[in-house]
N, C-alpha and C. Protein backbone atom coordinates (compact mmCIF):
# COMPACT_ATOMS: atom_id res chain seq x y z
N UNK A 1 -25.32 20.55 -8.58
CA UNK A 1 -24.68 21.86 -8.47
C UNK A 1 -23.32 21.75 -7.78
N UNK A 2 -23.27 21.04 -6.56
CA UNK A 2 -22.07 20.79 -5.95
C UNK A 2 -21.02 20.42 -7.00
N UNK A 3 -21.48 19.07 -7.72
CA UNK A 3 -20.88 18.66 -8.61
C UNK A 3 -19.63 19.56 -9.95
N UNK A 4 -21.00 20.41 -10.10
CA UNK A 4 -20.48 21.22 -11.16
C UNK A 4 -19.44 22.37 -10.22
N UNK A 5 -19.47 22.88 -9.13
CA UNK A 5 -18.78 23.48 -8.19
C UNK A 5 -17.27 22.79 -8.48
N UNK A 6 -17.13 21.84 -7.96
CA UNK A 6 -16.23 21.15 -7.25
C UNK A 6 -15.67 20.76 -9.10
N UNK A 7 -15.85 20.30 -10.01
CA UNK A 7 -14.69 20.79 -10.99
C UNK A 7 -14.44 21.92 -11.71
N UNK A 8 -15.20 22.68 -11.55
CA UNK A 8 -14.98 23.85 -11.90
C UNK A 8 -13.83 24.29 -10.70
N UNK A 9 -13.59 24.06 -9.72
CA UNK A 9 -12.30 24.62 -9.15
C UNK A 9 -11.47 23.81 -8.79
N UNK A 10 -12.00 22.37 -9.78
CA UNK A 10 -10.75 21.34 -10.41
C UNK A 10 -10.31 22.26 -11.04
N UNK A 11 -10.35 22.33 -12.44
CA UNK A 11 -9.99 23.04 -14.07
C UNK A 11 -9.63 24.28 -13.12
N UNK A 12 -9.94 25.11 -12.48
CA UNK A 12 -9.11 26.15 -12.04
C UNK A 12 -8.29 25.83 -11.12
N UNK A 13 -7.57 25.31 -10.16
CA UNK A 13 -6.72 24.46 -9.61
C UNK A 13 -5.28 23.99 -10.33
N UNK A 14 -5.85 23.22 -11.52
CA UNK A 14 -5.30 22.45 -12.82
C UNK A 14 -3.94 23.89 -12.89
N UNK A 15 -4.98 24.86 -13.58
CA UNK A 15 -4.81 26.19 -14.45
C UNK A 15 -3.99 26.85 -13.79
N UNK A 16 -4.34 27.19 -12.66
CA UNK A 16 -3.21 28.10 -11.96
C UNK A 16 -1.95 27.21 -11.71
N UNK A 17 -1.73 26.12 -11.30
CA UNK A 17 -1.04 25.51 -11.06
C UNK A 17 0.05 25.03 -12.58
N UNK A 18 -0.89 25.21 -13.36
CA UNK A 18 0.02 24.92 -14.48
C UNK A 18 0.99 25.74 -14.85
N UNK A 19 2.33 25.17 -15.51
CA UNK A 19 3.35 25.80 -15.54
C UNK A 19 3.89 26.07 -17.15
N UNK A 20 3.87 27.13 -18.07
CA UNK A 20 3.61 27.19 -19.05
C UNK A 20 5.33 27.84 -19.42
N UNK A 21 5.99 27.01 -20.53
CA UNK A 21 7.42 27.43 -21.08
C UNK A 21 7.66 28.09 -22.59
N UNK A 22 7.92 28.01 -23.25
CA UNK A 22 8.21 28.44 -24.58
C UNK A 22 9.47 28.19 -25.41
N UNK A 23 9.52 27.83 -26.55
CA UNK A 23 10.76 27.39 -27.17
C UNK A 23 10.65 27.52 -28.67
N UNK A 24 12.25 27.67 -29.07
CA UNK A 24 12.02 28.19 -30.59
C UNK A 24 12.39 26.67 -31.30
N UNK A 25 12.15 26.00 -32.08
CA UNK A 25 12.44 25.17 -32.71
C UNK A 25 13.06 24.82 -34.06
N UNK A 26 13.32 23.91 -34.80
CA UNK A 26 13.75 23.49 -36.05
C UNK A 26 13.72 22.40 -36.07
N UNK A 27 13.36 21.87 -37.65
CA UNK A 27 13.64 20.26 -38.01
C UNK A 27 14.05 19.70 -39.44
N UNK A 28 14.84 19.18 -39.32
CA UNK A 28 14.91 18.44 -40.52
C UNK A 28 14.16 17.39 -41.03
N UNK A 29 13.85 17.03 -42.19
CA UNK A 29 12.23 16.46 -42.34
C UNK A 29 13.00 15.17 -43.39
N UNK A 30 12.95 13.89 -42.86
CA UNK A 30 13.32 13.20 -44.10
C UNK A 30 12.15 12.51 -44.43
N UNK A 31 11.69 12.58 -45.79
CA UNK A 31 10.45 11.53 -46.49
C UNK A 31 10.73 9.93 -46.66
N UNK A 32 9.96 9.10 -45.71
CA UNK A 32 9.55 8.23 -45.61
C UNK A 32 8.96 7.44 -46.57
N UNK A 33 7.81 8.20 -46.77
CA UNK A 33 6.68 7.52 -47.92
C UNK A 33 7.00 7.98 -49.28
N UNK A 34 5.99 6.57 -50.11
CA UNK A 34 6.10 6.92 -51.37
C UNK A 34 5.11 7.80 -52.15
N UNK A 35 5.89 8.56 -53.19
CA UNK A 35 5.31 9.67 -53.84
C UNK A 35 4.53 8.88 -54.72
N UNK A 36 3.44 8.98 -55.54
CA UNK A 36 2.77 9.02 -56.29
C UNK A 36 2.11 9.90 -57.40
N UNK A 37 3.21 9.73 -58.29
CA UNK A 37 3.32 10.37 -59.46
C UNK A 37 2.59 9.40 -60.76
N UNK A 38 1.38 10.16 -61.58
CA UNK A 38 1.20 9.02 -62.05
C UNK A 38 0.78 9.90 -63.54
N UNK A 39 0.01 9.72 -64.75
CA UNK A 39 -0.45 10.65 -65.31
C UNK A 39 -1.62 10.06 -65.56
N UNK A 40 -2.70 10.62 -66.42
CA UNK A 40 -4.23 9.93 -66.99
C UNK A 40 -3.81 8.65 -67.77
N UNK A 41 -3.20 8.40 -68.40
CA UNK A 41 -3.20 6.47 -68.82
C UNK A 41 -2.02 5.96 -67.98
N UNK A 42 -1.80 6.70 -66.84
CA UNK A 42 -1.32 5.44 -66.11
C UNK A 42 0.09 4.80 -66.37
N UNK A 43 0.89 5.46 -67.27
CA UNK A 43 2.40 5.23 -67.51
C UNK A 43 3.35 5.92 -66.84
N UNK A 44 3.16 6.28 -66.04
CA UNK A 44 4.50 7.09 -65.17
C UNK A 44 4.78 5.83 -64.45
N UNK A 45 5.59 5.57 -64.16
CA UNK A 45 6.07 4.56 -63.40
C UNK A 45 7.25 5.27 -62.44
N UNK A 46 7.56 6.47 -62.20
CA UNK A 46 8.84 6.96 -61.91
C UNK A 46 8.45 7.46 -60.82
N UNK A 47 8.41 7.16 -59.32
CA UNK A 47 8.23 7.76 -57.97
C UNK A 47 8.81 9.22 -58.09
N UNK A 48 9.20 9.41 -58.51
CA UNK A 48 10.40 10.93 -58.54
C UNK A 48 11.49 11.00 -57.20
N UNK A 49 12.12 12.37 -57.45
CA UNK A 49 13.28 12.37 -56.38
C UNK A 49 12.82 13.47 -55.57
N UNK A 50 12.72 12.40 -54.23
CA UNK A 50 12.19 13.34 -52.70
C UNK A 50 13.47 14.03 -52.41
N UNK A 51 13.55 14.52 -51.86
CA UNK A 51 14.30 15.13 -51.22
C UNK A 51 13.77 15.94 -49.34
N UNK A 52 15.17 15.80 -48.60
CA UNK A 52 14.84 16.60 -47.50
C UNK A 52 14.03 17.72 -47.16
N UNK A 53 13.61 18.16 -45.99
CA UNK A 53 12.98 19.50 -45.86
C UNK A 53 13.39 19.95 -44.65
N UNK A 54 12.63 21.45 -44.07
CA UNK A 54 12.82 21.40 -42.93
C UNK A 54 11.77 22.61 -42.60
N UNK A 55 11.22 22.68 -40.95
CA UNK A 55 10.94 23.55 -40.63
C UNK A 55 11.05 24.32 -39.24
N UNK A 56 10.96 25.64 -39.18
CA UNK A 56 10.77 26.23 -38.04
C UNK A 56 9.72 27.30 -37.27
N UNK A 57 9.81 26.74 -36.31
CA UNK A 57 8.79 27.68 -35.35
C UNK A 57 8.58 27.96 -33.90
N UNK A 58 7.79 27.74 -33.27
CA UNK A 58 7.57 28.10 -31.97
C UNK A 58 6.68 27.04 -30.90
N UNK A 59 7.20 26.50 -30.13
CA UNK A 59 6.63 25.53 -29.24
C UNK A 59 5.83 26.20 -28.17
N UNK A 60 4.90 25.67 -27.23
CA UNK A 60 4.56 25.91 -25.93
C UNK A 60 4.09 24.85 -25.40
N UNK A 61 5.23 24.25 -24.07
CA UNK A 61 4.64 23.21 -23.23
C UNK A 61 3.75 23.99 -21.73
N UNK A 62 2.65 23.03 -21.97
CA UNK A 62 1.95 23.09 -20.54
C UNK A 62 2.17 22.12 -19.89
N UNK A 63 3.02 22.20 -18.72
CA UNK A 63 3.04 21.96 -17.73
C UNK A 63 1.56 21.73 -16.94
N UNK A 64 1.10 20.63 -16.75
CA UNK A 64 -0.07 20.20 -15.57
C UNK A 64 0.78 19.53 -13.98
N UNK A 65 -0.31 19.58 -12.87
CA UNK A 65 0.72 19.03 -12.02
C UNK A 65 0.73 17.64 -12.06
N UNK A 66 0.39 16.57 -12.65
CA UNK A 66 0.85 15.17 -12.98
C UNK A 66 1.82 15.26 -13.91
N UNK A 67 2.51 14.40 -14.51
CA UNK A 67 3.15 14.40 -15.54
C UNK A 67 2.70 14.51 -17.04
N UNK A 68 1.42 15.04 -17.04
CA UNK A 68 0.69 14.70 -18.34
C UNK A 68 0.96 16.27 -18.67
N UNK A 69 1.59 16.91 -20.31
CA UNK A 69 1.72 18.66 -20.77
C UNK A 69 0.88 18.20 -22.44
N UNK A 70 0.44 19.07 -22.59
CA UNK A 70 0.28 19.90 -23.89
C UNK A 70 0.87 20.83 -24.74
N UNK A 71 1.61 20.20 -25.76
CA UNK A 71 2.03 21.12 -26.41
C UNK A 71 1.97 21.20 -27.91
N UNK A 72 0.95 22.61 -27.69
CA UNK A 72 0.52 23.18 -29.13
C UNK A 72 1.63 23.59 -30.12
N UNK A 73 2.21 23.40 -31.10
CA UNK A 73 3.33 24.40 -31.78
C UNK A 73 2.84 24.82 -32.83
N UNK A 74 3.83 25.67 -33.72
CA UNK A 74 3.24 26.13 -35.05
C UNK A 74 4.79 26.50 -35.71
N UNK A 75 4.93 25.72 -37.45
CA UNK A 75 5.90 26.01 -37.87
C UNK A 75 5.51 26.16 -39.44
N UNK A 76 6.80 27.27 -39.61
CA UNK A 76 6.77 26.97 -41.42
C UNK A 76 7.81 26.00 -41.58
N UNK A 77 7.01 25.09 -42.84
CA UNK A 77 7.85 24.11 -43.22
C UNK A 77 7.94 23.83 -44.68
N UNK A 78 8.76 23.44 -45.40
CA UNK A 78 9.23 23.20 -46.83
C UNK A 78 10.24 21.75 -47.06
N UNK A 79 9.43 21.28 -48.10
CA UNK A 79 10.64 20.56 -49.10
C UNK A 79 9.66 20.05 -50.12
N UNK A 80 10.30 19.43 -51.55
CA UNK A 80 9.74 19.13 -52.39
C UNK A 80 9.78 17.68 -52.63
N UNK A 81 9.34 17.33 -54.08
CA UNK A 81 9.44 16.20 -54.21
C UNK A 81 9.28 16.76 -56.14
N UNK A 82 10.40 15.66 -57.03
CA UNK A 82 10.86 16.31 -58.05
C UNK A 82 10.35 14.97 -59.43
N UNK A 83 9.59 15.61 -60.43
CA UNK A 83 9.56 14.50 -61.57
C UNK A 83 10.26 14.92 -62.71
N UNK A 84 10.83 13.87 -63.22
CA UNK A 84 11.54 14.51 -64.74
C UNK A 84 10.81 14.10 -65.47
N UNK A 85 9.77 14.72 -66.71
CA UNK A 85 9.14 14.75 -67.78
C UNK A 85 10.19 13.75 -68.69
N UNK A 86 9.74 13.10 -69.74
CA UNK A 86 10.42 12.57 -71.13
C UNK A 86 10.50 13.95 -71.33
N UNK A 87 10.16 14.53 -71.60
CA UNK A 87 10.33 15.69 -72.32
C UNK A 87 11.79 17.10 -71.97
N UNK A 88 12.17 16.19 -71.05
CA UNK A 88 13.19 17.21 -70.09
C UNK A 88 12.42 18.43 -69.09
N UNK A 89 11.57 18.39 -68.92
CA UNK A 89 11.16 19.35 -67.79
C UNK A 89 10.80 18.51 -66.39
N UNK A 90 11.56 19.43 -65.75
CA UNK A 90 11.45 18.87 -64.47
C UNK A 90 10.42 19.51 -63.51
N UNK A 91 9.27 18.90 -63.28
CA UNK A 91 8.17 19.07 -62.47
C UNK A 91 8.50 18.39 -60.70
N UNK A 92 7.64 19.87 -60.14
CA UNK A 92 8.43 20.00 -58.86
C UNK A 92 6.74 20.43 -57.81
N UNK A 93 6.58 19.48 -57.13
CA UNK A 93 5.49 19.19 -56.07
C UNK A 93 6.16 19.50 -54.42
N UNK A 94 6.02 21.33 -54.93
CA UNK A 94 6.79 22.09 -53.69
C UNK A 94 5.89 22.40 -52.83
N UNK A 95 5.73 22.17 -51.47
CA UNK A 95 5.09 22.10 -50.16
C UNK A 95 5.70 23.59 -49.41
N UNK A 96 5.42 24.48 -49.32
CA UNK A 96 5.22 25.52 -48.60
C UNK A 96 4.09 25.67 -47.69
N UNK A 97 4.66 25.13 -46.02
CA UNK A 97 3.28 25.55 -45.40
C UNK A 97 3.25 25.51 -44.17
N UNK A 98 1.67 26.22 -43.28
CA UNK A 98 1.98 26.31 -42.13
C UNK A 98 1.47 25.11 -41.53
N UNK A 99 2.47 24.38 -40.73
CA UNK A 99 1.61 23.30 -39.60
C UNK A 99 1.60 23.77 -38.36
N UNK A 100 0.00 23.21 -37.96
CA UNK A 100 -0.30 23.20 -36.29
C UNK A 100 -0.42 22.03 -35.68
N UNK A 101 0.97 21.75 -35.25
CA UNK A 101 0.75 20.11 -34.21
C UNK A 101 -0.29 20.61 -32.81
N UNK A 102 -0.81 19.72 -32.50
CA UNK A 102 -1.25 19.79 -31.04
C UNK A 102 -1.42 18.86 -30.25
N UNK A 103 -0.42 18.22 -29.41
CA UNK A 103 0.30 17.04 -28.83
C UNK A 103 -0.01 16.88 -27.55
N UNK A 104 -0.15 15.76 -26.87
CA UNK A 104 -0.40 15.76 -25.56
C UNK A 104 0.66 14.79 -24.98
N UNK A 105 1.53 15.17 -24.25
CA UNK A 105 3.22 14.31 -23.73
C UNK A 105 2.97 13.55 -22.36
N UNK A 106 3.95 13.11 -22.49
CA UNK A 106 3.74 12.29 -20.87
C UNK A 106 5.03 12.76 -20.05
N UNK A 107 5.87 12.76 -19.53
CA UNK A 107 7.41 13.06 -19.03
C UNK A 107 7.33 11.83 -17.90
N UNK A 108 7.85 10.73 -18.84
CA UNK A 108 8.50 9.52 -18.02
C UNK A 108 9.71 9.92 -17.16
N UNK A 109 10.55 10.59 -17.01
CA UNK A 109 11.92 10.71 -16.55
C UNK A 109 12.12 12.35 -16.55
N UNK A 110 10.90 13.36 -15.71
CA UNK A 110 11.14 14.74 -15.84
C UNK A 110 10.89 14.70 -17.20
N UNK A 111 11.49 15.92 -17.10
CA UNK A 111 11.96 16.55 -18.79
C UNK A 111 13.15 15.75 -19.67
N UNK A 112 13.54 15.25 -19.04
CA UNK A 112 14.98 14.04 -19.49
C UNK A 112 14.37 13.30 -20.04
N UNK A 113 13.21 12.84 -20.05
CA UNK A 113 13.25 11.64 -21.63
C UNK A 113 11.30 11.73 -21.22
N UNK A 114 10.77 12.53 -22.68
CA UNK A 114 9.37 12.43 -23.32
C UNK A 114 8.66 11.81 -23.87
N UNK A 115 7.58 11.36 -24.03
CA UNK A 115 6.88 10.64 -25.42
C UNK A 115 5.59 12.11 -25.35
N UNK A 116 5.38 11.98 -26.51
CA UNK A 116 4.43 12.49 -27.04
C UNK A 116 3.29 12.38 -28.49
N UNK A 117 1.99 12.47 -28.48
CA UNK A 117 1.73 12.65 -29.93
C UNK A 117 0.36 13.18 -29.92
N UNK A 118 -0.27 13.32 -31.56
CA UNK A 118 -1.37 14.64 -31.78
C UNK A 118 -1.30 14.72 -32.89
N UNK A 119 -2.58 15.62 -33.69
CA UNK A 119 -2.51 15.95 -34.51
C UNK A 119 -2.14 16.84 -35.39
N UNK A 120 -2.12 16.98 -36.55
CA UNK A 120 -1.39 18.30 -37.14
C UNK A 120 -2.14 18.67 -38.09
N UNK A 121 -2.15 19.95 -38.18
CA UNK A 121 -3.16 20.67 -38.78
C UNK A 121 -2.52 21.22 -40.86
N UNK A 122 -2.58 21.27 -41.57
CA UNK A 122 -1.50 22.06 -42.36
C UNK A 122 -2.22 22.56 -43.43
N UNK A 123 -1.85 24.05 -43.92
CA UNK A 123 -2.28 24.82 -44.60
C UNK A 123 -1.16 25.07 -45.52
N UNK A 124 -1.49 24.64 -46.82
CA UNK A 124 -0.21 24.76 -48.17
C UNK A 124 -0.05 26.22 -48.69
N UNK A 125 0.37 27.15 -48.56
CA UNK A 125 0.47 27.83 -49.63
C UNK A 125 0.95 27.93 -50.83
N UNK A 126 1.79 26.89 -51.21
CA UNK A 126 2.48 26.69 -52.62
C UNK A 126 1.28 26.92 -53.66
N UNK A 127 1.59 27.86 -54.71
CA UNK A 127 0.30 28.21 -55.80
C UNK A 127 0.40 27.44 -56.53
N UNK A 128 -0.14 27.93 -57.92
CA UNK A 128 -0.12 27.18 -59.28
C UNK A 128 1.11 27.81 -60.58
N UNK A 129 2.02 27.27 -60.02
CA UNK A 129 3.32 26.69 -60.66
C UNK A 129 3.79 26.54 -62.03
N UNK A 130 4.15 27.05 -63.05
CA UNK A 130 4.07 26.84 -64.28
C UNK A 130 5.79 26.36 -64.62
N UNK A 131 5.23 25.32 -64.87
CA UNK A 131 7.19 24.64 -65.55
C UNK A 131 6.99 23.89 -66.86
N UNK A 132 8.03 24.89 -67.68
CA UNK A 132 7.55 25.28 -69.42
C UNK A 132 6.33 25.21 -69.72
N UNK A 133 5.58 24.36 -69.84
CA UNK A 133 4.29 23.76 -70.93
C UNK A 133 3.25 23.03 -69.96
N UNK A 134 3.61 23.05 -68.33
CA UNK A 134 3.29 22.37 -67.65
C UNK A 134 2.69 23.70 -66.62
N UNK A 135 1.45 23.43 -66.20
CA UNK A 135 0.55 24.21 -65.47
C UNK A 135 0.01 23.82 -64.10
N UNK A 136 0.38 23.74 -63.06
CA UNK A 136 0.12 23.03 -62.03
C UNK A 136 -1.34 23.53 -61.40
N UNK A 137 -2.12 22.55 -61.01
CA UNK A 137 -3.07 22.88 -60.81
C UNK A 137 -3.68 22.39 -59.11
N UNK A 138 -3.32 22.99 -58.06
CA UNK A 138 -3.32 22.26 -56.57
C UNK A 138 -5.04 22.47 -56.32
N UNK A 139 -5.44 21.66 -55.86
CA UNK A 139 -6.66 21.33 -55.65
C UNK A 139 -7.17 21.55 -53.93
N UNK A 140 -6.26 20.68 -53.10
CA UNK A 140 -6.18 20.68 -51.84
C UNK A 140 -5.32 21.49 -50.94
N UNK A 141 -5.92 22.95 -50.34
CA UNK A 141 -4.81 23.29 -49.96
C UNK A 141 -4.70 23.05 -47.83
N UNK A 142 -5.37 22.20 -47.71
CA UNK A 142 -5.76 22.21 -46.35
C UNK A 142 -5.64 20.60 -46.09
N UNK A 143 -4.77 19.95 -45.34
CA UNK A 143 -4.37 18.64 -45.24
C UNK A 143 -4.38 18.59 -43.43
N UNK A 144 -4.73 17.01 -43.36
CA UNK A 144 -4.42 16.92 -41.96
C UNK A 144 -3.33 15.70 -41.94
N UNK A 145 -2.51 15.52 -40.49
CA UNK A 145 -1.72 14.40 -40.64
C UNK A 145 -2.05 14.09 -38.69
N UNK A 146 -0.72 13.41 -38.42
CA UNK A 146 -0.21 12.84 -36.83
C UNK A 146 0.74 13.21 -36.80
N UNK A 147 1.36 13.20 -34.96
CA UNK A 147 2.51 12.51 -34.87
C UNK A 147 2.70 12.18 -33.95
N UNK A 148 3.62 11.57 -33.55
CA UNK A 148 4.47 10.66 -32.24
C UNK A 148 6.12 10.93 -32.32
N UNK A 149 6.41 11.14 -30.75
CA UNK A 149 7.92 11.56 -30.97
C UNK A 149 8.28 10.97 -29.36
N UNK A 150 9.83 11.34 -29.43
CA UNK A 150 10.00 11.57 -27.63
C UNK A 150 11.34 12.79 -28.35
N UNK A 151 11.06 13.43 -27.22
CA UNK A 151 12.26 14.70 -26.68
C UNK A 151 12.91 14.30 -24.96
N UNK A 152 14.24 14.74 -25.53
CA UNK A 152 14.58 14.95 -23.57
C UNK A 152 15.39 16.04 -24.15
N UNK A 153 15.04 17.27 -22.20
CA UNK A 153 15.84 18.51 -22.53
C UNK A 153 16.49 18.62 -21.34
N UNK A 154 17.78 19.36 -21.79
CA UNK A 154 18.84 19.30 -21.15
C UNK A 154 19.05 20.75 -20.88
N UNK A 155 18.41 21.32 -19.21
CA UNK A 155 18.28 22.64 -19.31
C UNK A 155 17.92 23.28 -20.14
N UNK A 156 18.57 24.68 -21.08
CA UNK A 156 17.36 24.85 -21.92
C UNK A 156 17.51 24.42 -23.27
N UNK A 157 18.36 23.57 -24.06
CA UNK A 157 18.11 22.11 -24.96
C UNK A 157 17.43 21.25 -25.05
N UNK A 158 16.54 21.16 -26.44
CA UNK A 158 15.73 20.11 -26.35
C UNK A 158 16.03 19.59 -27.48
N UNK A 159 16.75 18.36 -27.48
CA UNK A 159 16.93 17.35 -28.58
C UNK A 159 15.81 16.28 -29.10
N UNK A 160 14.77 16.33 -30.21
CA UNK A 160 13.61 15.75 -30.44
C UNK A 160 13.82 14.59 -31.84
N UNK A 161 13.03 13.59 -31.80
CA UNK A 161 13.01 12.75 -32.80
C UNK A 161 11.10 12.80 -33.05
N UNK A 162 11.06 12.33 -33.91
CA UNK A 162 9.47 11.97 -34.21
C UNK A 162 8.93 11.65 -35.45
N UNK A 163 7.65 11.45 -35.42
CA UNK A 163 7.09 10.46 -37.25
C UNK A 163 5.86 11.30 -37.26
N UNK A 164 5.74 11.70 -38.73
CA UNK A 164 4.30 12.42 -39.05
C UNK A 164 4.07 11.76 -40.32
N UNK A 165 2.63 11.05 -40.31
CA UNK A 165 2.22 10.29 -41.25
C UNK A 165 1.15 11.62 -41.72
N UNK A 166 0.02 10.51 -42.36
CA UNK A 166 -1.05 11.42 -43.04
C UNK A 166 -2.47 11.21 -42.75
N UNK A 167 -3.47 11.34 -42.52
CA UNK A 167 -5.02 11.26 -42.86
C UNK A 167 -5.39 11.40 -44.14
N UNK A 168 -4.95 12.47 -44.39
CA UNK A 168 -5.50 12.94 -45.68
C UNK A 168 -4.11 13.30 -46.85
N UNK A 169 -4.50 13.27 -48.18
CA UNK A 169 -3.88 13.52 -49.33
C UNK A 169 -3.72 14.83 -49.32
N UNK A 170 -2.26 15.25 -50.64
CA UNK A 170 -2.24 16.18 -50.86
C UNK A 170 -2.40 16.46 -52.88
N UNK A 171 -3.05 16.70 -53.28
CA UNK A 171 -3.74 16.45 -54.62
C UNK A 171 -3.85 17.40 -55.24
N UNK A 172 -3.00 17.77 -56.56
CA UNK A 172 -2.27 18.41 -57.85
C UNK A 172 -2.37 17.67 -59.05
N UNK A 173 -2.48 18.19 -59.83
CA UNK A 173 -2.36 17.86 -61.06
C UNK A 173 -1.68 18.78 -62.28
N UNK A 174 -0.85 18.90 -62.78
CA UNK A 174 -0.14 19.10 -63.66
C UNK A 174 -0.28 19.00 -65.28
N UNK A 175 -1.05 20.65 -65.86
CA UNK A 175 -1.30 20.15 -67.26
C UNK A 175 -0.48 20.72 -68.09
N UNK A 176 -0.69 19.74 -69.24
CA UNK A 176 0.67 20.16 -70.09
C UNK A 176 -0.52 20.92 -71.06
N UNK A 177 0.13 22.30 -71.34
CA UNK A 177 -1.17 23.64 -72.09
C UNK A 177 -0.71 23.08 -73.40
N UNK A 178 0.18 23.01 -74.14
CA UNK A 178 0.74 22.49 -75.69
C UNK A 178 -0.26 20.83 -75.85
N UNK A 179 -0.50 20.22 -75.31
CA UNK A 179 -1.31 18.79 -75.39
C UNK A 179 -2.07 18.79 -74.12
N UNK A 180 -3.40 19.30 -74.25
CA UNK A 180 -4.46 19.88 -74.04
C UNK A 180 -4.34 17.80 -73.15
N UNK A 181 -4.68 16.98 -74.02
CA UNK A 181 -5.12 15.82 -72.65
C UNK A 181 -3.91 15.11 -72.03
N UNK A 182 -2.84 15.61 -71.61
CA UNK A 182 -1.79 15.31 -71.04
C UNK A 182 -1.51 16.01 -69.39
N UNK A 183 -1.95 14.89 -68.79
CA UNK A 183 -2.41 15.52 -67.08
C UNK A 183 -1.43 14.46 -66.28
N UNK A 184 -0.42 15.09 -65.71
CA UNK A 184 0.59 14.95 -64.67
C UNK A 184 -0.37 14.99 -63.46
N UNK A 185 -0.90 13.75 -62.49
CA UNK A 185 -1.20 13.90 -61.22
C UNK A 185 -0.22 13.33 -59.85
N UNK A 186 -0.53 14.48 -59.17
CA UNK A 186 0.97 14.31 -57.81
C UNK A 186 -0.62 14.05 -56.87
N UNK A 187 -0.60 12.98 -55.69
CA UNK A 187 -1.19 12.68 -55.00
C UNK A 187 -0.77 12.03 -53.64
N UNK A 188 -0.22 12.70 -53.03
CA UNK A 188 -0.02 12.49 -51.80
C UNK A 188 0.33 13.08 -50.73
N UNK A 189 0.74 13.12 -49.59
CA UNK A 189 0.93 14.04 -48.26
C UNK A 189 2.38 12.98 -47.77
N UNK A 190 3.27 13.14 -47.90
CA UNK A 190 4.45 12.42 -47.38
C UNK A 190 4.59 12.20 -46.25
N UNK A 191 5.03 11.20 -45.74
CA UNK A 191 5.69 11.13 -43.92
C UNK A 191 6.94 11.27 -44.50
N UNK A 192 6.86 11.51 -42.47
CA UNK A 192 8.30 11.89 -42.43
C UNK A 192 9.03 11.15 -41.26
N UNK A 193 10.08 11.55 -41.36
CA UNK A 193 10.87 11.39 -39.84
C UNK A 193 11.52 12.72 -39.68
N UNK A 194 11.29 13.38 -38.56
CA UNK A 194 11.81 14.80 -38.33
C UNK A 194 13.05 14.83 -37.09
N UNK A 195 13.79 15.09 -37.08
CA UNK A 195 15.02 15.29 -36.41
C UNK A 195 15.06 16.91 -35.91
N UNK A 196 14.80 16.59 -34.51
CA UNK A 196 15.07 18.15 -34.30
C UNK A 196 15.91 19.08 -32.75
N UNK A 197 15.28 20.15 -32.63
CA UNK A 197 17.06 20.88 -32.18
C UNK A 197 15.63 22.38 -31.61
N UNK A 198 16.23 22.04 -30.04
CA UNK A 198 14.80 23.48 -29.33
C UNK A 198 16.02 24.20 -28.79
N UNK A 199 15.37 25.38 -28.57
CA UNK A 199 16.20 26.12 -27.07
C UNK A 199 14.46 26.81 -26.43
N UNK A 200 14.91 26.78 -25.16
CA UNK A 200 14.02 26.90 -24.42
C UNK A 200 13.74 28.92 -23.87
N UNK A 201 13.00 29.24 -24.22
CA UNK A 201 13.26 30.85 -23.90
C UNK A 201 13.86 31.15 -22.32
């Protein structure tokens, strides 16, 4: 009983003492990994053209009294990744969605220079897509990934770098309605490298 006493007004100790901030964010998202574009016999050979993304949202660091914070965020984020059909249609594996990182940092040097990393949560909303003759068909709309970064902030500037890989796939398929067995499959969840830019409320 003592036991259970005595952290229980650890964790409340922790709590009050913790110091909780807020910040608006943005990032630019460059793709890392390769796309995987392929169709049912297996002749696509053409990665397609990634392109940049970016997203924004809302941070919150917790402050604990060691150097160890938590910080949960949540952003909308976008970019695509583009195939050109023989046929001239250009099929487009557009990512609309919400991510929930939830990171646990260290502050080597204050707030002047961070590491951090965690998981990320992400919910697609991009629907089912029709480009000409081509019917997109998203299967997975709930993906998980990582990441790892460092930030240092400069009063209320926070200049951030970081990498978000994948756990899990992101898995579409693409039918062409005019040739009933002609199936375009997009299969993957891209990394990234994100470049980014806070202000602190």
């Amino acid at each position: 009983m003592k036991n259970l006493i005595s952290t229980a007004l650890l964790c409340l100790s922790i709590g009050v003492s913790a110091q909780i901030s807020f910040a608006g964010k943005a990032n630019v998202l460059f793709p890392t990994g390769s796309s995987k574009w392929k169709d049912i016999k297996g002749t696509l050979t053409d990665d397609g053209k990634k392109s940049a993304g970016f997203n924004v949202g809302l941070s919150a660091s917790i402050e604990t009294p060691t150097s160890l914070f938590v910080m949960p965020e949540i952003y909308y984020t976008h970019f695509k990744n583009e195939y050109k059909h023989s046929s001239g249609t250009t099929i487009e594996a557009k990512s609309d969605r919400i991510d929930v990182p939830v990171l646990l940092g260290y502050n080597i040097l204050g707030k002047l220079f961070s590491l951090y990393a965690g998981p990320v949560a992400s919910y697609n909303f991009s629907g089912n897509n029709t480009y000409n003759n081509f019917k997109e068909n998203a299967t997975k709309d709930f993906t998980v990934g990582y990441q790892f970064g460092a930030q240092t902030q400069l009063k209320g500037l926070i200049l951030s770098a970081r990498y978000e890989g994948a756990f899990s796939k992101d898995t579409r398929k693409f039918i062409n309605t005019s040739v009933g067995s002609e199936t375009i499959e997009y299969d993957n969840r891209p990394s990234f490298v994100l470049l980014g830019l806070g202000i602190v409320f």
